[in-house]
C-alpha atoms as a PDB file:
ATOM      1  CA  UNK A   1     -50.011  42.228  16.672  1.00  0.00           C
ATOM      2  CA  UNK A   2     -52.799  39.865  17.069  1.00  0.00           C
ATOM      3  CA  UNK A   3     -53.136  37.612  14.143  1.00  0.00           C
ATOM      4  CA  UNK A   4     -50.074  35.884  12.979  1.00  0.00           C
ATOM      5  CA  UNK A   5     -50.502  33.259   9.910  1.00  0.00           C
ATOM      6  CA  UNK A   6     -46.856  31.604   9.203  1.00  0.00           C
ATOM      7  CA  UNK A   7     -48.171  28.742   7.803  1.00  0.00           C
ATOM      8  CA  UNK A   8     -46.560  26.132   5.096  1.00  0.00           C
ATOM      9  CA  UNK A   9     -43.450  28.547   5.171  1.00  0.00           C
ATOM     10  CA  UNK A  10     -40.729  25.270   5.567  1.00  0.00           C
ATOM     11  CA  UNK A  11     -39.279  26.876   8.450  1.00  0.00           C
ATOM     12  CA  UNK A  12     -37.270  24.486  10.492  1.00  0.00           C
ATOM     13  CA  UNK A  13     -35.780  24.111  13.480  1.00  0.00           C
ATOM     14  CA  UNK A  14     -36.941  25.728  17.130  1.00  0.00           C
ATOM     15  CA  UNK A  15     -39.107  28.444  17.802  1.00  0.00           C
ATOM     16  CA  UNK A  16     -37.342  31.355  18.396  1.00  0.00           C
ATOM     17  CA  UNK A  17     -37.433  33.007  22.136  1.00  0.00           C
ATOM     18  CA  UNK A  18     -38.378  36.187  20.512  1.00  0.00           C
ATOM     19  CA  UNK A  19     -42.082  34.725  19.945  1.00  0.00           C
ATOM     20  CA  UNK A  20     -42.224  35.694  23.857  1.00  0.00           C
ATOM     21  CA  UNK A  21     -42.797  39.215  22.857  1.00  0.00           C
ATOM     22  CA  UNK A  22     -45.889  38.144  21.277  1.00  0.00           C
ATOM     23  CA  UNK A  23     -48.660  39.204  24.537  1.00  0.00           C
ATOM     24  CA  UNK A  24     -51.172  40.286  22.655  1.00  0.00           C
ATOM     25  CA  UNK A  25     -51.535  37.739  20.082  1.00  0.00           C
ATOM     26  CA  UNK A  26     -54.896  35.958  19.956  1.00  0.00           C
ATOM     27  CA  UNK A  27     -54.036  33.821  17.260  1.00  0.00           C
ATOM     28  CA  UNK A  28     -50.822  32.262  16.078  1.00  0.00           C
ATOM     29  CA  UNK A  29     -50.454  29.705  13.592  1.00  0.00           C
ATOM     30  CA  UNK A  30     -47.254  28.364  12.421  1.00  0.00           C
ATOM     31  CA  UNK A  31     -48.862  24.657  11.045  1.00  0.00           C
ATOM     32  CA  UNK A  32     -47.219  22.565   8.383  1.00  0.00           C
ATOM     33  CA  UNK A  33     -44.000  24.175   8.556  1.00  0.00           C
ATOM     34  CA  UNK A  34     -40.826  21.473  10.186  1.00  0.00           C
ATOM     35  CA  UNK A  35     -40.158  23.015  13.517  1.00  0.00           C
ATOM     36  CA  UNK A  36     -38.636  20.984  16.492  1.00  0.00           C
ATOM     37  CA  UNK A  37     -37.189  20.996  19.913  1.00  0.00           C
ATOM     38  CA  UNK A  38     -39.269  22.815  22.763  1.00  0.00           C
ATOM     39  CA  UNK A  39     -42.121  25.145  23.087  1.00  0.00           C
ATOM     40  CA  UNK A  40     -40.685  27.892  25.283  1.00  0.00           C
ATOM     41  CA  UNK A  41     -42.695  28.394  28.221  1.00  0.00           C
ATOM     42  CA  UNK A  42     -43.537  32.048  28.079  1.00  0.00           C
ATOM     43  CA  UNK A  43     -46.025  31.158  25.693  1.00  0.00           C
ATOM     44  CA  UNK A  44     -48.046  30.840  28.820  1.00  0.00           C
ATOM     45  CA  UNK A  45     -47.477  34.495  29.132  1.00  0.00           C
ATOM     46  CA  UNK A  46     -49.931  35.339  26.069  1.00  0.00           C
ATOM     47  CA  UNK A  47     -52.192  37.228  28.399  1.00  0.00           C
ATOM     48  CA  UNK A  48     -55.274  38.199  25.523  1.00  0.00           C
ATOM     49  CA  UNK A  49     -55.524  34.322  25.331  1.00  0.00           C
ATOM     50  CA  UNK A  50     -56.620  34.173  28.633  1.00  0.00           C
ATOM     51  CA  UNK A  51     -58.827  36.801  28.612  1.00  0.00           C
ATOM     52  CA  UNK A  52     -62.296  36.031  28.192  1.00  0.00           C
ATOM     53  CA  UNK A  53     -64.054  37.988  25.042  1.00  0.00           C
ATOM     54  CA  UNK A  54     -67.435  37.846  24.234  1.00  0.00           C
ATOM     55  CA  UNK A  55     -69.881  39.481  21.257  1.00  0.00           C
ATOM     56  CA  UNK A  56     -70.581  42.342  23.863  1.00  0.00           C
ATOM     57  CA  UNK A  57     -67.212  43.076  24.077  1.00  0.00           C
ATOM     58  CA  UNK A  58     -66.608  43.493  20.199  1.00  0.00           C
ATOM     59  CA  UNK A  59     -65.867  46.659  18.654  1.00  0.00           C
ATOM     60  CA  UNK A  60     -65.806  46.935  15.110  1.00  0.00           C
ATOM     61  CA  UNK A  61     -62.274  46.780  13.479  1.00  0.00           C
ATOM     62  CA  UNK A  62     -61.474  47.704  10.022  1.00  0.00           C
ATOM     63  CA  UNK A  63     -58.085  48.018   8.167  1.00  0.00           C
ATOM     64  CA  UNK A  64     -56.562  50.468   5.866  1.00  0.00           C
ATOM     65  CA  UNK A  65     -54.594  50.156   2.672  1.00  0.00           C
ATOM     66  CA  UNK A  66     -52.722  53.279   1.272  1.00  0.00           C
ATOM     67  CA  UNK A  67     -51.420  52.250  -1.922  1.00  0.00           C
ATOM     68  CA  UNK A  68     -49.418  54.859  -4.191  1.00  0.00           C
ATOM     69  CA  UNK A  69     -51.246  54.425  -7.026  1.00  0.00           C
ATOM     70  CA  UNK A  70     -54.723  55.938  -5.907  1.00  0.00           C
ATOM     71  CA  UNK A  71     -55.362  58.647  -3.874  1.00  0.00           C
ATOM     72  CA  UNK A  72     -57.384  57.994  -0.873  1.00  0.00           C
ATOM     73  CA  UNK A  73     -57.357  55.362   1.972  1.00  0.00           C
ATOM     74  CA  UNK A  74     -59.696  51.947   1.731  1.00  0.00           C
ATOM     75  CA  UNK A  75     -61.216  50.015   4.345  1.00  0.00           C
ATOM     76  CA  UNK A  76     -61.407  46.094   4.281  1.00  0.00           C
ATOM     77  CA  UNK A  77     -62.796  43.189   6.417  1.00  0.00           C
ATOM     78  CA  UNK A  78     -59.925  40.796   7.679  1.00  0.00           C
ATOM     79  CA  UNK A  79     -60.958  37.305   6.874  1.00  0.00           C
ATOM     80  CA  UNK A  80     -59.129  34.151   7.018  1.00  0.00           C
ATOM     81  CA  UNK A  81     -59.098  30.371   6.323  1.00  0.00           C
ATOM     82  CA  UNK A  82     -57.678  28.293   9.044  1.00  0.00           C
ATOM     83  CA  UNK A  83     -57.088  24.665   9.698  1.00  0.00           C
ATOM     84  CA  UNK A  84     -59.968  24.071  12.774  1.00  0.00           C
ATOM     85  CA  UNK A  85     -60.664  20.307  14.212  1.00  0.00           C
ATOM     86  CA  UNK A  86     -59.094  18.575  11.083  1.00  0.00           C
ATOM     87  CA  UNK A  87     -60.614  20.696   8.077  1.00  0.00           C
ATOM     88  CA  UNK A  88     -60.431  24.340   6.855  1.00  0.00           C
ATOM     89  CA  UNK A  89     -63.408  27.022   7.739  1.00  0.00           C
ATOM     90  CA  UNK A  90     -63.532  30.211   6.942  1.00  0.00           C
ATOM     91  CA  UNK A  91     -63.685  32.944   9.949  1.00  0.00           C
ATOM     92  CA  UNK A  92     -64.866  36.514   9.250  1.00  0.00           C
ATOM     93  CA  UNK A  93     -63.731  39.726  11.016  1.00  0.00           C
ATOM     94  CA  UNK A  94     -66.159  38.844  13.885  1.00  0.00           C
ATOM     95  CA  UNK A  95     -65.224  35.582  14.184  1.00  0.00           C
ATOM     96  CA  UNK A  96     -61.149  36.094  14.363  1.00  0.00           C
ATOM     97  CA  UNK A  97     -62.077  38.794  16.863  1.00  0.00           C
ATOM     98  CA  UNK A  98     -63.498  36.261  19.172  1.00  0.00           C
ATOM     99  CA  UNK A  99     -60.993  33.051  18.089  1.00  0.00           C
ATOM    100  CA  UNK A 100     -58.161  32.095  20.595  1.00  0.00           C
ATOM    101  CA  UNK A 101     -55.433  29.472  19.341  1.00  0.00           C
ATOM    102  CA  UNK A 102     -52.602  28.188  18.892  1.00  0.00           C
ATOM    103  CA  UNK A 103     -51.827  25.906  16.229  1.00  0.00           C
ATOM    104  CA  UNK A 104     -48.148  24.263  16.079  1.00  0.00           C
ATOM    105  CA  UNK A 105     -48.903  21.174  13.968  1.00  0.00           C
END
């Protein structure tokens, strides 16, 4: 997994050490929700945060949906609005390929 949007959810209490398993995440957001108590260290573990990406390094992704009520498979762009310095922007494909963070607000 590496895109994980549990935003506004009204979770509460700590995060669970299970988010440890998380290495390849590139972006985790779990804003506006009322967690507490510590950030477990392993975070520091996230080892595709650390890893330096570039446009030169991007390969195309795309995503398929299979629903039951066609026949056929469909492609789609992943896009997504996230809360960045304060205010809301809108990040294509591309641009989540590339994005790194970590938002706990």
């Amino acid at each position: 997994m590496r895109f994980l949007s549990l935003r506004s959810n009204y979770f509460r209490g700590s995060l669970p050490l299970q988010i440890c398993y998380l290495k390849s995440i590139q972006l985790l957001d779990l804003s506006l929700n009322n967690l507490s108590g510590e950030i477990p260290t392993c975070i520091k573990n996230f080892s595709s945060m650390a890893q330096m990406t570039s446009l030169r390094d991007y390969q195309g992704h795309y995503y398929l949906v299979n629903n039951n009520f066609t026949s056929g498979d469909y492609s789609y762009d992943l896009n997504a609005i996230l809360m960045w310095k304060g205010s809301k922007q809108m990040f294509t494909h591309m641009g989540l390929s590339l994005l790194k963070s970590i938002d706990l607000s």
